[in-house]
PDB file of N, CA and C in Angstrom:
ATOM      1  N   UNK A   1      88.090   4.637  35.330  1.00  0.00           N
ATOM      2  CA  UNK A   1      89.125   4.783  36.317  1.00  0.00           C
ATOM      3  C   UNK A   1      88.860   3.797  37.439  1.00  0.00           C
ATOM      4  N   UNK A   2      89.923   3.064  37.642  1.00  0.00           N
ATOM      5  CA  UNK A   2      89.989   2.313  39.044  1.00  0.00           C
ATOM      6  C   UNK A   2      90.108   2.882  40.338  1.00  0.00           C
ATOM      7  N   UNK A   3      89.487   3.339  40.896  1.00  0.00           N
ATOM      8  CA  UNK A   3      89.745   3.795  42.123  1.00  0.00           C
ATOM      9  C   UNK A   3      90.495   2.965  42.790  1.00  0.00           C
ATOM     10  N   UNK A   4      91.398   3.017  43.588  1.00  0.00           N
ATOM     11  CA  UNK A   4      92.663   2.092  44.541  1.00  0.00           C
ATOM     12  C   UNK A   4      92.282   2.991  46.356  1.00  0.00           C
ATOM     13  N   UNK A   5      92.589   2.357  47.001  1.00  0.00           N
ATOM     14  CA  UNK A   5      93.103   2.798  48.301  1.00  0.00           C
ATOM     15  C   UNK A   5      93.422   4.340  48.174  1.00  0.00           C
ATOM     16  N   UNK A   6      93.117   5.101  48.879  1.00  0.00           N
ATOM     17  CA  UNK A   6      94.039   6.247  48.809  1.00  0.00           C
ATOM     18  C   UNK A   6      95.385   6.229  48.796  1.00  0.00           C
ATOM     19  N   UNK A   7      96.029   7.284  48.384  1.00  0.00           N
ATOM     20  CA  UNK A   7      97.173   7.456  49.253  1.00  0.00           C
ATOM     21  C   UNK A   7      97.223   8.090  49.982  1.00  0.00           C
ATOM     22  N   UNK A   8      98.463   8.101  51.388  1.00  0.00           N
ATOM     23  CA  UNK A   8      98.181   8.563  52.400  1.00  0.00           C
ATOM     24  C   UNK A   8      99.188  10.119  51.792  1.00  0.00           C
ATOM     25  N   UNK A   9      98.743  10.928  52.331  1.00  0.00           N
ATOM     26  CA  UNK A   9      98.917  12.208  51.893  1.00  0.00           C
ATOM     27  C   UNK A   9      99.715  13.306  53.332  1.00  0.00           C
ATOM     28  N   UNK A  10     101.298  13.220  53.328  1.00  0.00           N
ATOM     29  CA  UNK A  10     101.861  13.481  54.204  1.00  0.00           C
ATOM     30  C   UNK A  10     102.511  14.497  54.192  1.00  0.00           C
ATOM     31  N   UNK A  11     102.217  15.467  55.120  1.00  0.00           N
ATOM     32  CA  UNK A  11     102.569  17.110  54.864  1.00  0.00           C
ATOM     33  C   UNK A  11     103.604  17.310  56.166  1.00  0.00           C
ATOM     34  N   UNK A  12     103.654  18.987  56.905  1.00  0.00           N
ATOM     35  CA  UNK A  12     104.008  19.073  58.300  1.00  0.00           C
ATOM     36  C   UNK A  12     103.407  20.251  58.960  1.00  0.00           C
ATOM     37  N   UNK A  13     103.525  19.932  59.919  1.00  0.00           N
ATOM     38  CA  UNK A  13     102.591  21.155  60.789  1.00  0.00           C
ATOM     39  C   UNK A  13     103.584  21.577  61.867  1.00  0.00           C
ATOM     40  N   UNK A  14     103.341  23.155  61.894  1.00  0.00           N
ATOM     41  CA  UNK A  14     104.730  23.281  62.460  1.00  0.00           C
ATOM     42  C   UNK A  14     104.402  24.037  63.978  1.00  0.00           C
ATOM     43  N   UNK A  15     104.865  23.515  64.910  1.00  0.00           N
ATOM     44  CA  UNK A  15     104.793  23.649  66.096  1.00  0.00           C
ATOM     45  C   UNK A  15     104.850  24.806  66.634  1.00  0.00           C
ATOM     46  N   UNK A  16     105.134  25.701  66.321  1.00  0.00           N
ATOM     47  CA  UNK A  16     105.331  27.142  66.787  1.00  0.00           C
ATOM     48  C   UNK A  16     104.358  28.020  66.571  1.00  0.00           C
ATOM     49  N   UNK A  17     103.063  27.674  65.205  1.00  0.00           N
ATOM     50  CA  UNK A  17     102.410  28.451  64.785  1.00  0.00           C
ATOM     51  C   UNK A  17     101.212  27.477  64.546  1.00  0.00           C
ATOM     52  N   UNK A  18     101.251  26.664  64.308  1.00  0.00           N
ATOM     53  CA  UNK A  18     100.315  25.158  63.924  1.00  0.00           C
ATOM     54  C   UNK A  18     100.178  25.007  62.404  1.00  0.00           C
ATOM     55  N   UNK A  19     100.673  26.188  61.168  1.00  0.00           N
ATOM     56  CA  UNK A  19     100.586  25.993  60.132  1.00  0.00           C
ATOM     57  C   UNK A  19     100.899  24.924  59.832  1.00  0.00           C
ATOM     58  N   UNK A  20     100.093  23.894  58.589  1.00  0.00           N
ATOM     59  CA  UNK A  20     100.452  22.798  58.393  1.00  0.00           C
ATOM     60  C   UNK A  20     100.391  23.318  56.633  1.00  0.00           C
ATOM     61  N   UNK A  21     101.715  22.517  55.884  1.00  0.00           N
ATOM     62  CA  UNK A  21     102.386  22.940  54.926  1.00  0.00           C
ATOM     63  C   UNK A  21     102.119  21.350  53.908  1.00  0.00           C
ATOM     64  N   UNK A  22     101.842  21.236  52.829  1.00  0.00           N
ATOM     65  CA  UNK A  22     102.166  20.286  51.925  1.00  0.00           C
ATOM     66  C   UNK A  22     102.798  20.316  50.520  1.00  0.00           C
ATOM     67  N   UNK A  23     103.710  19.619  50.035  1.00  0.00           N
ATOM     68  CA  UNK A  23     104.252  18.381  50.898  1.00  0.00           C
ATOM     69  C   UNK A  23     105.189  18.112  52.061  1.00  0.00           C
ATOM     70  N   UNK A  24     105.590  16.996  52.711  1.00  0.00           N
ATOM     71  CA  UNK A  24     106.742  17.174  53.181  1.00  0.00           C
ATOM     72  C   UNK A  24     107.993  18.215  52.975  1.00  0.00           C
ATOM     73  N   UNK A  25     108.079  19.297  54.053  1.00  0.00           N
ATOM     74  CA  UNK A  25     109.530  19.676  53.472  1.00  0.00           C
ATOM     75  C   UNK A  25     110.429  20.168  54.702  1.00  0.00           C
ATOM     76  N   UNK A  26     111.587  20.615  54.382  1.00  0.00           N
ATOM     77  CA  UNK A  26     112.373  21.257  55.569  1.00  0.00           C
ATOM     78  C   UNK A  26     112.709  22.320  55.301  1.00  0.00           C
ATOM     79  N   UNK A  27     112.392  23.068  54.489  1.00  0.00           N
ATOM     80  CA  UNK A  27     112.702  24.289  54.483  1.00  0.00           C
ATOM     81  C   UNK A  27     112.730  25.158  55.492  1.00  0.00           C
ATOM     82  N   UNK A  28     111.464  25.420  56.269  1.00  0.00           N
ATOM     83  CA  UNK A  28     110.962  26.365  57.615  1.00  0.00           C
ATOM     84  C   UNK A  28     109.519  26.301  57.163  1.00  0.00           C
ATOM     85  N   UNK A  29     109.026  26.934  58.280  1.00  0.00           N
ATOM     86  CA  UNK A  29     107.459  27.469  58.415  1.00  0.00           C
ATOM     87  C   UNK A  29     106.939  28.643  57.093  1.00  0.00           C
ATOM     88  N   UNK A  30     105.925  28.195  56.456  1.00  0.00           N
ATOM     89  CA  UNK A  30     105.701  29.382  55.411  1.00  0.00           C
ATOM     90  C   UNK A  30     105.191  30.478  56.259  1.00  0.00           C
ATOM     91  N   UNK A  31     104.926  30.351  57.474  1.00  0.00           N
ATOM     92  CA  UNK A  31     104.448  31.923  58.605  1.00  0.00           C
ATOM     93  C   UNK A  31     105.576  32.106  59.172  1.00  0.00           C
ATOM     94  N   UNK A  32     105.788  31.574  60.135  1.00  0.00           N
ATOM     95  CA  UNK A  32     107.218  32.107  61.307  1.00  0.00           C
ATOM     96  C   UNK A  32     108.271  31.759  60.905  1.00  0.00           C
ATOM     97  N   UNK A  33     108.657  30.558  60.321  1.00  0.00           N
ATOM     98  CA  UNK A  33     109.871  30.577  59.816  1.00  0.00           C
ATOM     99  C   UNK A  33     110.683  29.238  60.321  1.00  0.00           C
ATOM    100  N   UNK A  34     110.024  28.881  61.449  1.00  0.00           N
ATOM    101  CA  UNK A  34     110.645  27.794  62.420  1.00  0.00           C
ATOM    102  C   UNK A  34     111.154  26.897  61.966  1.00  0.00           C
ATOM    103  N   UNK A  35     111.904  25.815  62.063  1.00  0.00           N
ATOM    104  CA  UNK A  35     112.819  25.011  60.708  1.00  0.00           C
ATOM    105  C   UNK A  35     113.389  23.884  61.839  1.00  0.00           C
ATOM    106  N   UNK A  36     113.510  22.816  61.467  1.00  0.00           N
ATOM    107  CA  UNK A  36     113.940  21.515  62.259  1.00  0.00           C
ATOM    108  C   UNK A  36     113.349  21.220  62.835  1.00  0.00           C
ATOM    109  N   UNK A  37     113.010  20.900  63.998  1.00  0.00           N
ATOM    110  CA  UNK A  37     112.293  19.720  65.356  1.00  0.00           C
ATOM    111  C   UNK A  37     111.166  20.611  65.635  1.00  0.00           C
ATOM    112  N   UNK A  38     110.722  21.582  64.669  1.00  0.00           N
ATOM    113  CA  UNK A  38     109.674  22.594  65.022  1.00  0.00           C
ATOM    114  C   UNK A  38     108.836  22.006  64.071  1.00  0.00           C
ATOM    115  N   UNK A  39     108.761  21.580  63.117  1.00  0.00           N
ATOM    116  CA  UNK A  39     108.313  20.787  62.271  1.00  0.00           C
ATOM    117  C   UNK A  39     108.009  19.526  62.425  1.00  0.00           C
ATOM    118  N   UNK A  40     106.630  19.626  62.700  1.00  0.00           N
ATOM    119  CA  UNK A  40     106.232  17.714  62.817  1.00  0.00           C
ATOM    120  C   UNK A  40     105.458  16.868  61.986  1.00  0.00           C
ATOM    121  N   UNK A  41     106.015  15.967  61.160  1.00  0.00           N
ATOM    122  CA  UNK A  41     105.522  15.465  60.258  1.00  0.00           C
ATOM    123  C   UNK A  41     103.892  15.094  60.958  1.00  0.00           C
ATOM    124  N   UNK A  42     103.043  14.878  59.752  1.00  0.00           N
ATOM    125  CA  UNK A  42     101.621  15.101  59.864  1.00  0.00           C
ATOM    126  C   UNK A  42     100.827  13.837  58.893  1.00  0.00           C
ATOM    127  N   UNK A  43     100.250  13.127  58.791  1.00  0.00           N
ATOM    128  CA  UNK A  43      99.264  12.093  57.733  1.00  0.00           C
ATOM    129  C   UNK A  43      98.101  13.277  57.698  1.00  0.00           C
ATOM    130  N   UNK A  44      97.608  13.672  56.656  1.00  0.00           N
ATOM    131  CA  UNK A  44      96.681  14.691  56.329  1.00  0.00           C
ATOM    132  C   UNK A  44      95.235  14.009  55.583  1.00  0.00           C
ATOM    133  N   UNK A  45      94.578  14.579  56.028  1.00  0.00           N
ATOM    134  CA  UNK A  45      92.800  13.609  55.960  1.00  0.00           C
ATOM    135  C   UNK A  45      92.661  13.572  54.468  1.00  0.00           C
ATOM    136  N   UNK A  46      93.357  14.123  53.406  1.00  0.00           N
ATOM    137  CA  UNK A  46      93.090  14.047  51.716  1.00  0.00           C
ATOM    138  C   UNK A  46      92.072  14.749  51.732  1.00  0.00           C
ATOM    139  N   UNK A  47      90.539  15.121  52.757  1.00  0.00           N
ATOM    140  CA  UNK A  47      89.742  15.772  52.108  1.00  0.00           C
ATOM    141  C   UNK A  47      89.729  17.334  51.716  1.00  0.00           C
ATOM    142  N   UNK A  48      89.026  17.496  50.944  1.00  0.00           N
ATOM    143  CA  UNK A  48      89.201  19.144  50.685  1.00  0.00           C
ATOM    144  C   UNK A  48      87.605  19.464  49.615  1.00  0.00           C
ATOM    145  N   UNK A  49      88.251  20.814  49.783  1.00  0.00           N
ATOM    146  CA  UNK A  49      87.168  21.521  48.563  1.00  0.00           C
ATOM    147  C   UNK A  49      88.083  22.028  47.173  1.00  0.00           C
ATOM    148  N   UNK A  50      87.422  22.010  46.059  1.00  0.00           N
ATOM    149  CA  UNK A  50      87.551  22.652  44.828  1.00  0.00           C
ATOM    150  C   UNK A  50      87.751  23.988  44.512  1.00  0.00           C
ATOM    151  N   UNK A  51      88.628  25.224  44.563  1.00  0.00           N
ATOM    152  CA  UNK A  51      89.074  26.258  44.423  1.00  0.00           C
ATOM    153  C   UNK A  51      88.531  26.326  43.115  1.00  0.00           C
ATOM    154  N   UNK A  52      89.258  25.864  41.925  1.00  0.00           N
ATOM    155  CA  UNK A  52      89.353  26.013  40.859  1.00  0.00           C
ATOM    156  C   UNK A  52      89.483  24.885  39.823  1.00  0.00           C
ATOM    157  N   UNK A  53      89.026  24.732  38.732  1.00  0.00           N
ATOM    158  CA  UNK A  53      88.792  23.718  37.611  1.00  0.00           C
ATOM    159  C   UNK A  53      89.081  24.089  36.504  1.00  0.00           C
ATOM    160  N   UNK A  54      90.012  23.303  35.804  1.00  0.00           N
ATOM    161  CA  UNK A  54      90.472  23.389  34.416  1.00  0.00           C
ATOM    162  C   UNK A  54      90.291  21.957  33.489  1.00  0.00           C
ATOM    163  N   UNK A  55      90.184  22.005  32.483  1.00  0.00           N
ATOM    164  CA  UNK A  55      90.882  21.045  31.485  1.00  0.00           C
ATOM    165  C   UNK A  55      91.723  21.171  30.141  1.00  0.00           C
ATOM    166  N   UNK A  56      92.671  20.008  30.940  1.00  0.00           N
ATOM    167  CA  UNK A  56      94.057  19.947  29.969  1.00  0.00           C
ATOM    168  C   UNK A  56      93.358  19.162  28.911  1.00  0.00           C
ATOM    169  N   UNK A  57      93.269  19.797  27.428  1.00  0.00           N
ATOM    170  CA  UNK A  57      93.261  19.097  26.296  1.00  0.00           C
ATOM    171  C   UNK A  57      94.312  18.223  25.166  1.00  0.00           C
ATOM    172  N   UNK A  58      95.703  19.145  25.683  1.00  0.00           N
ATOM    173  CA  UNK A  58      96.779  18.620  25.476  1.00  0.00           C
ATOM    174  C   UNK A  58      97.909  18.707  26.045  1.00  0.00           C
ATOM    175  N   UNK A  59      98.821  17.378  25.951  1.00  0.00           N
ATOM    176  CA  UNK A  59      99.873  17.335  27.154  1.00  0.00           C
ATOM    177  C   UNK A  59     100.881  17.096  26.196  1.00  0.00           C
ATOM    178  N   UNK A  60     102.380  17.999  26.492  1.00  0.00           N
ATOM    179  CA  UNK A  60     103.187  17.869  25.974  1.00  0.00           C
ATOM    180  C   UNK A  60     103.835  16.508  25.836  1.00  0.00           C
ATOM    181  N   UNK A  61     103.060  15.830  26.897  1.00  0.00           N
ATOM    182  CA  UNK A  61     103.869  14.307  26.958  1.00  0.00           C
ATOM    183  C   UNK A  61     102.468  13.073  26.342  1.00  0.00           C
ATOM    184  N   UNK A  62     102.894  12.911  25.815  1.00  0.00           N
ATOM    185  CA  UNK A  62     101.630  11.788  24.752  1.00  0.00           C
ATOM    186  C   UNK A  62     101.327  10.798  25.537  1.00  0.00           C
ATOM    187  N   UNK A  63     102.391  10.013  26.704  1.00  0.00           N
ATOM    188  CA  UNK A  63     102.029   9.261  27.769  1.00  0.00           C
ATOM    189  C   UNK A  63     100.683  10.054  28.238  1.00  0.00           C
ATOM    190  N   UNK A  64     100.702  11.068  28.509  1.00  0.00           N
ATOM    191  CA  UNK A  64      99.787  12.061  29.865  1.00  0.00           C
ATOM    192  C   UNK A  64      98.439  11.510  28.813  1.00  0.00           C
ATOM    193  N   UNK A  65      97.108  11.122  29.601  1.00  0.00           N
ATOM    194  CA  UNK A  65      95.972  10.797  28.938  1.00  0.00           C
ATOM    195  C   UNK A  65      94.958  12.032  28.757  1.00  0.00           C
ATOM    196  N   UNK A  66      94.529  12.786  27.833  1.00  0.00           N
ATOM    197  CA  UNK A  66      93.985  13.961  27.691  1.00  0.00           C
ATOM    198  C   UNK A  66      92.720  13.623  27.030  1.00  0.00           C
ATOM    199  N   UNK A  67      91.561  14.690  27.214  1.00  0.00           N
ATOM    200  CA  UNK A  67      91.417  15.164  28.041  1.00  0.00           C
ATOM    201  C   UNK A  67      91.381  15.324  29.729  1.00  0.00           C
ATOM    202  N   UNK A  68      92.108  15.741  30.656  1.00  0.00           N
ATOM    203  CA  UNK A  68      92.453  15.690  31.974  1.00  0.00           C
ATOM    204  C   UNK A  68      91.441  16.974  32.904  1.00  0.00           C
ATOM    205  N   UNK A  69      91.130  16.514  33.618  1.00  0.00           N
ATOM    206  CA  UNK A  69      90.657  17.423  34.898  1.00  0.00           C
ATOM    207  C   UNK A  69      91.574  17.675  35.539  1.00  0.00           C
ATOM    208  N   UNK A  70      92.460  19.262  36.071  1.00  0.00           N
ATOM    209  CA  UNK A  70      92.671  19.845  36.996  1.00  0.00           C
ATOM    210  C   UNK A  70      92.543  20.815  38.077  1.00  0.00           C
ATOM    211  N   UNK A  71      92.768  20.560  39.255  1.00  0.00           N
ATOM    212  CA  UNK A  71      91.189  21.323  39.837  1.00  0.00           C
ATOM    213  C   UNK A  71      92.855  21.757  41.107  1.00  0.00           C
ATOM    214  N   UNK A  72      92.451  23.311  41.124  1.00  0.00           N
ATOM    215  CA  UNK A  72      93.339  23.564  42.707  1.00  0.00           C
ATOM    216  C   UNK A  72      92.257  23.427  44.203  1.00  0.00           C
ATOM    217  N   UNK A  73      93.255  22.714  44.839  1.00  0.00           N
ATOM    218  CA  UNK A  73      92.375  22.147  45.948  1.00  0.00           C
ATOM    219  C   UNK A  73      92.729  22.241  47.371  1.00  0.00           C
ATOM    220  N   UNK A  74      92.098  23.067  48.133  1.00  0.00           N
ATOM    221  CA  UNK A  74      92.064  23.066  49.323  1.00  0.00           C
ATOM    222  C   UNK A  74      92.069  22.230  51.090  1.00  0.00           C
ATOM    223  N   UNK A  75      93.216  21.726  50.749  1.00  0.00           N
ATOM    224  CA  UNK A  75      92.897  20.417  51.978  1.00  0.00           C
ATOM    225  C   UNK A  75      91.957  21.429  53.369  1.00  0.00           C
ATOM    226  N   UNK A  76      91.568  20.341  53.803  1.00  0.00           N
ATOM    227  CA  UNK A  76      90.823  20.836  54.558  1.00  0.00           C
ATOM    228  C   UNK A  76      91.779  21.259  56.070  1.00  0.00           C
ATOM    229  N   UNK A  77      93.200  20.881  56.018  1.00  0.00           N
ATOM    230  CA  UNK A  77      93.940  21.268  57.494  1.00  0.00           C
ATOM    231  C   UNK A  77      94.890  22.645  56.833  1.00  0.00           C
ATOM    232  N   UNK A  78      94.142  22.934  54.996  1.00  0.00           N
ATOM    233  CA  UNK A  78      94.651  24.410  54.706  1.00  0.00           C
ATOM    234  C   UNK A  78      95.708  24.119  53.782  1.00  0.00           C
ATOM    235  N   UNK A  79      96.832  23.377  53.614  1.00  0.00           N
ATOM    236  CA  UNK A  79      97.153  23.625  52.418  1.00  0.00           C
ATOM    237  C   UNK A  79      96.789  23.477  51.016  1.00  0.00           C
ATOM    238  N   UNK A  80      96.865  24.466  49.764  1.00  0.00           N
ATOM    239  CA  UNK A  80      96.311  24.371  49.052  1.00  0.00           C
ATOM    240  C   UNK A  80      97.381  23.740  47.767  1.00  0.00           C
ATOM    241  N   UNK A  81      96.765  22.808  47.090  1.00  0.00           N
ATOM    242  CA  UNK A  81      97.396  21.699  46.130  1.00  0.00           C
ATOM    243  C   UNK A  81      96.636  21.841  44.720  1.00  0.00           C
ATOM    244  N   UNK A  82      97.623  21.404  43.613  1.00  0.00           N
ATOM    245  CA  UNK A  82      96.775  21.299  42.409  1.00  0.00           C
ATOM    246  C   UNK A  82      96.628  19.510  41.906  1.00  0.00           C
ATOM    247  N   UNK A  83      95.876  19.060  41.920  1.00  0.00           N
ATOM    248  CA  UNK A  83      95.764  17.543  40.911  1.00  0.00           C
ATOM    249  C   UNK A  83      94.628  17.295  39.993  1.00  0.00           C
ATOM    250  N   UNK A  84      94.289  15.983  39.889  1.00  0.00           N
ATOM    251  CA  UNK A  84      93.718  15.679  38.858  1.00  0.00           C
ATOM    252  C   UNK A  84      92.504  15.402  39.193  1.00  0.00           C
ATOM    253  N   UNK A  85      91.435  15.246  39.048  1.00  0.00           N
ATOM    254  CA  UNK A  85      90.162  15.234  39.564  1.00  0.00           C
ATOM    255  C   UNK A  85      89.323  14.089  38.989  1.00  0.00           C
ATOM    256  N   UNK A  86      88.548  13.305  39.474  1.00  0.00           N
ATOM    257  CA  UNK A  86      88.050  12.123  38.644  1.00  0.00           C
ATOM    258  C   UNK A  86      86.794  12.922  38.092  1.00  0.00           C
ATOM    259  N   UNK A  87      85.974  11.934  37.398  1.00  0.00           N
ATOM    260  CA  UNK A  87      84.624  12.437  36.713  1.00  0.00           C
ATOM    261  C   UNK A  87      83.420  12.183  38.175  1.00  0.00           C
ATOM    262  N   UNK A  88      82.814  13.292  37.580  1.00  0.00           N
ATOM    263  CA  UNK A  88      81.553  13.986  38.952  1.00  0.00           C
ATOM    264  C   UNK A  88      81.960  15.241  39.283  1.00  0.00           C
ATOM    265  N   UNK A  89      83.317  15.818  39.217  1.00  0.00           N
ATOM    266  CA  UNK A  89      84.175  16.944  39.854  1.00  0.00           C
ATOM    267  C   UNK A  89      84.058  17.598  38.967  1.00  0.00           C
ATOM    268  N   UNK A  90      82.754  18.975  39.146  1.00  0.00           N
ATOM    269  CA  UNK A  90      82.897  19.469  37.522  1.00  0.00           C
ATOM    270  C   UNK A  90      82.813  21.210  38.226  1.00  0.00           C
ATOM    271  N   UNK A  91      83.084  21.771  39.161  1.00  0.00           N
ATOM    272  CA  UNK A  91      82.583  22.849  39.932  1.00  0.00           C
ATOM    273  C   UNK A  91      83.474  23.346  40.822  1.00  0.00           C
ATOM    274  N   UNK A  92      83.686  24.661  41.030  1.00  0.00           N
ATOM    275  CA  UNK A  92      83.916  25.105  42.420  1.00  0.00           C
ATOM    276  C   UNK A  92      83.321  24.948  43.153  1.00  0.00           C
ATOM    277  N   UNK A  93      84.000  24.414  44.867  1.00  0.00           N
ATOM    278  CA  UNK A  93      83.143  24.407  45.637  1.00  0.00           C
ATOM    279  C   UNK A  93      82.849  22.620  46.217  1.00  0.00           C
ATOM    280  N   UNK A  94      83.057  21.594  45.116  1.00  0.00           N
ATOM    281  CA  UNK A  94      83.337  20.604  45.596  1.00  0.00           C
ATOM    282  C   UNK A  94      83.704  20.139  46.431  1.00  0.00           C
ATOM    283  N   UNK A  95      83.298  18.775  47.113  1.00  0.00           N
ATOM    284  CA  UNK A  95      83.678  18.563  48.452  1.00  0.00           C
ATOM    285  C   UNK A  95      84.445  17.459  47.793  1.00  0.00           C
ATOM    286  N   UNK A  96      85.669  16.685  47.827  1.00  0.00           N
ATOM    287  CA  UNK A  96      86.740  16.063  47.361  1.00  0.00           C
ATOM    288  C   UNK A  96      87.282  15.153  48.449  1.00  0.00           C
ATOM    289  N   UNK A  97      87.506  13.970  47.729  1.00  0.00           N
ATOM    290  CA  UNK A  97      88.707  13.161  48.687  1.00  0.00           C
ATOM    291  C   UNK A  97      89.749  12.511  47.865  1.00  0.00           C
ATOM    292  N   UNK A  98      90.653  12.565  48.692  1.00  0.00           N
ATOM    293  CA  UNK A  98      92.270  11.695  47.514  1.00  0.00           C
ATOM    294  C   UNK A  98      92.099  10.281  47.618  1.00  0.00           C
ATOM    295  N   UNK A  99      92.375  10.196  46.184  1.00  0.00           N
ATOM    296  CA  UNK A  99      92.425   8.670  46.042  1.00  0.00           C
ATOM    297  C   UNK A  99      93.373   8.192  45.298  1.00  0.00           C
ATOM    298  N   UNK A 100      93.655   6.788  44.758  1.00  0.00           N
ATOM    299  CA  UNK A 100      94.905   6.401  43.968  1.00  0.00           C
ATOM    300  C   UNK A 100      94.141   6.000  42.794  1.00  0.00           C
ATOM    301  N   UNK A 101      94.576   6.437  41.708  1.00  0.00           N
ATOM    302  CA  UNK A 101      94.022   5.343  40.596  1.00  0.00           C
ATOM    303  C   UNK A 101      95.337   4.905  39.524  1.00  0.00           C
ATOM    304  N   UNK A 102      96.000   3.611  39.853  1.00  0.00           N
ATOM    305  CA  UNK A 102      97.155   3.526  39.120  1.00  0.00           C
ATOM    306  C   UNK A 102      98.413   3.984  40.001  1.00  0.00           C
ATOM    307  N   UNK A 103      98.400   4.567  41.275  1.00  0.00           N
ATOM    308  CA  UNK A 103      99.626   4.394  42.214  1.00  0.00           C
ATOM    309  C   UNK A 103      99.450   6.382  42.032  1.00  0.00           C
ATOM    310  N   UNK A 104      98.361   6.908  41.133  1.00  0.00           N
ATOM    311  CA  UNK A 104      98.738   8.326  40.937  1.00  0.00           C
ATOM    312  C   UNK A 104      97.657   9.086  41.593  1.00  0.00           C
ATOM    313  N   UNK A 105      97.981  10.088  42.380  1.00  0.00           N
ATOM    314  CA  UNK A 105      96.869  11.021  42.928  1.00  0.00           C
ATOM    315  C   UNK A 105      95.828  11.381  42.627  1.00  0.00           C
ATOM    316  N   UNK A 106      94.600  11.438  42.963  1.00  0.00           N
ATOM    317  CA  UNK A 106      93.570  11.555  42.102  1.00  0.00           C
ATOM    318  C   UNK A 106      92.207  12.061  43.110  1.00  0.00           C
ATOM    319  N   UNK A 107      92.159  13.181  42.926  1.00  0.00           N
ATOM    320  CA  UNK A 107      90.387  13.590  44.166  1.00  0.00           C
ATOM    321  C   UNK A 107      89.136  13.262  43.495  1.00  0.00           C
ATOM    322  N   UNK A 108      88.686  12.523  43.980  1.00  0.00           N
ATOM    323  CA  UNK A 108      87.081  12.228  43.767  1.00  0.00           C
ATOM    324  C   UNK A 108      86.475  12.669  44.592  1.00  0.00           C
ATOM    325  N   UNK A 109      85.002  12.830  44.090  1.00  0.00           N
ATOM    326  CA  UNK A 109      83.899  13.189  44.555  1.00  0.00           C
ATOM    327  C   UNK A 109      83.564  12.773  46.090  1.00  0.00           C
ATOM    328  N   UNK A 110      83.816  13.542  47.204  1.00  0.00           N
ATOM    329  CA  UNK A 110      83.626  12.781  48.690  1.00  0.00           C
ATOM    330  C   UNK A 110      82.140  12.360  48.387  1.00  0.00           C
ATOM    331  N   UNK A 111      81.877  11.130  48.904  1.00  0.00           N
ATOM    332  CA  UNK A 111      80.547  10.731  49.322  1.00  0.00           C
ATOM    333  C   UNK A 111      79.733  11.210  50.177  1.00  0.00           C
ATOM    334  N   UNK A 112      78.301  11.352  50.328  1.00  0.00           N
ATOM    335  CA  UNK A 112      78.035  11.966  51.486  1.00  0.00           C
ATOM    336  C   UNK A 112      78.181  13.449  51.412  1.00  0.00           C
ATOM    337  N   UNK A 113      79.157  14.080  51.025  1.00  0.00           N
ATOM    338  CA  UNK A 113      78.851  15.326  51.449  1.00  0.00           C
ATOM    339  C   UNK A 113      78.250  16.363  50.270  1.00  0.00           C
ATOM    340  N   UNK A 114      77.759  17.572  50.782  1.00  0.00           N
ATOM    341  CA  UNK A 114      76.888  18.479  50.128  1.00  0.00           C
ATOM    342  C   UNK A 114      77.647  19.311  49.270  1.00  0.00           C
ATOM    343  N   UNK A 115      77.824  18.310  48.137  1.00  0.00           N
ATOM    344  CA  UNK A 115      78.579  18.886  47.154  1.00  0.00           C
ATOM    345  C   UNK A 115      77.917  19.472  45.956  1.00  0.00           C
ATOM    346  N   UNK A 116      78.007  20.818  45.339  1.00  0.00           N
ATOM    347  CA  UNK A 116      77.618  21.810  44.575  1.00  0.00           C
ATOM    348  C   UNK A 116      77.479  21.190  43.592  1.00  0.00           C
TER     349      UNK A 116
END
């Protein structure tokens, strides 16, 4: 895997309560409810921890490259996301950062930190 630049990973945090929600949306606040100019778009740090770990052995789509790591993941400003996980990411509890490999989302192993 090529690791690329991250991508920047853009959610909203909503002014009335500070919940911050990913991805982008307008729906309202998943707590209070607040909806429009209460909502302020946010650039979110990509890092997080590892909830949970799976692997996809087969993908209905033959494009999709299998075997796949999917891991649900905890940004660290709280919303929780599912993607693909590079190799090193084999645990709950992981300390994770987003990265691009191929223009597509991808958490690797944060450097540095005291990962399980």
């Amino acid at each position: 895997m090529s690791e690329e630049k991250a991508l920047p990973l853009r959610g909203v945090r909503c002014r009335g309560c500070g919940r911050t929600a990913f991805p982008v949306q307008d729906f309202g606040c998943e707590r209070c409810g607040a909806h429009g100019d209460d909502l302020e778009p946010v650039e979110l740090s990509g890092n997080g921890t590892v909830l949970a770990l799976l692997t996809v052995h087969e993908h209905p789509d033959p494009a999709v490259p299998t075997p796949a790591a999917i891991a649900g993941i905890q940004l660290e400003e709280g919303p929780v996301l599912r993607a693909r996980v590079g190799a090193g990411v084999d645990a709950a509890g992981a300390a994770v950062t987003a990265a691009a490999d191929g223009g597509v989302l991808v958490f690797q192993k944060r450097n540095g930190a005291d990962n399980r």
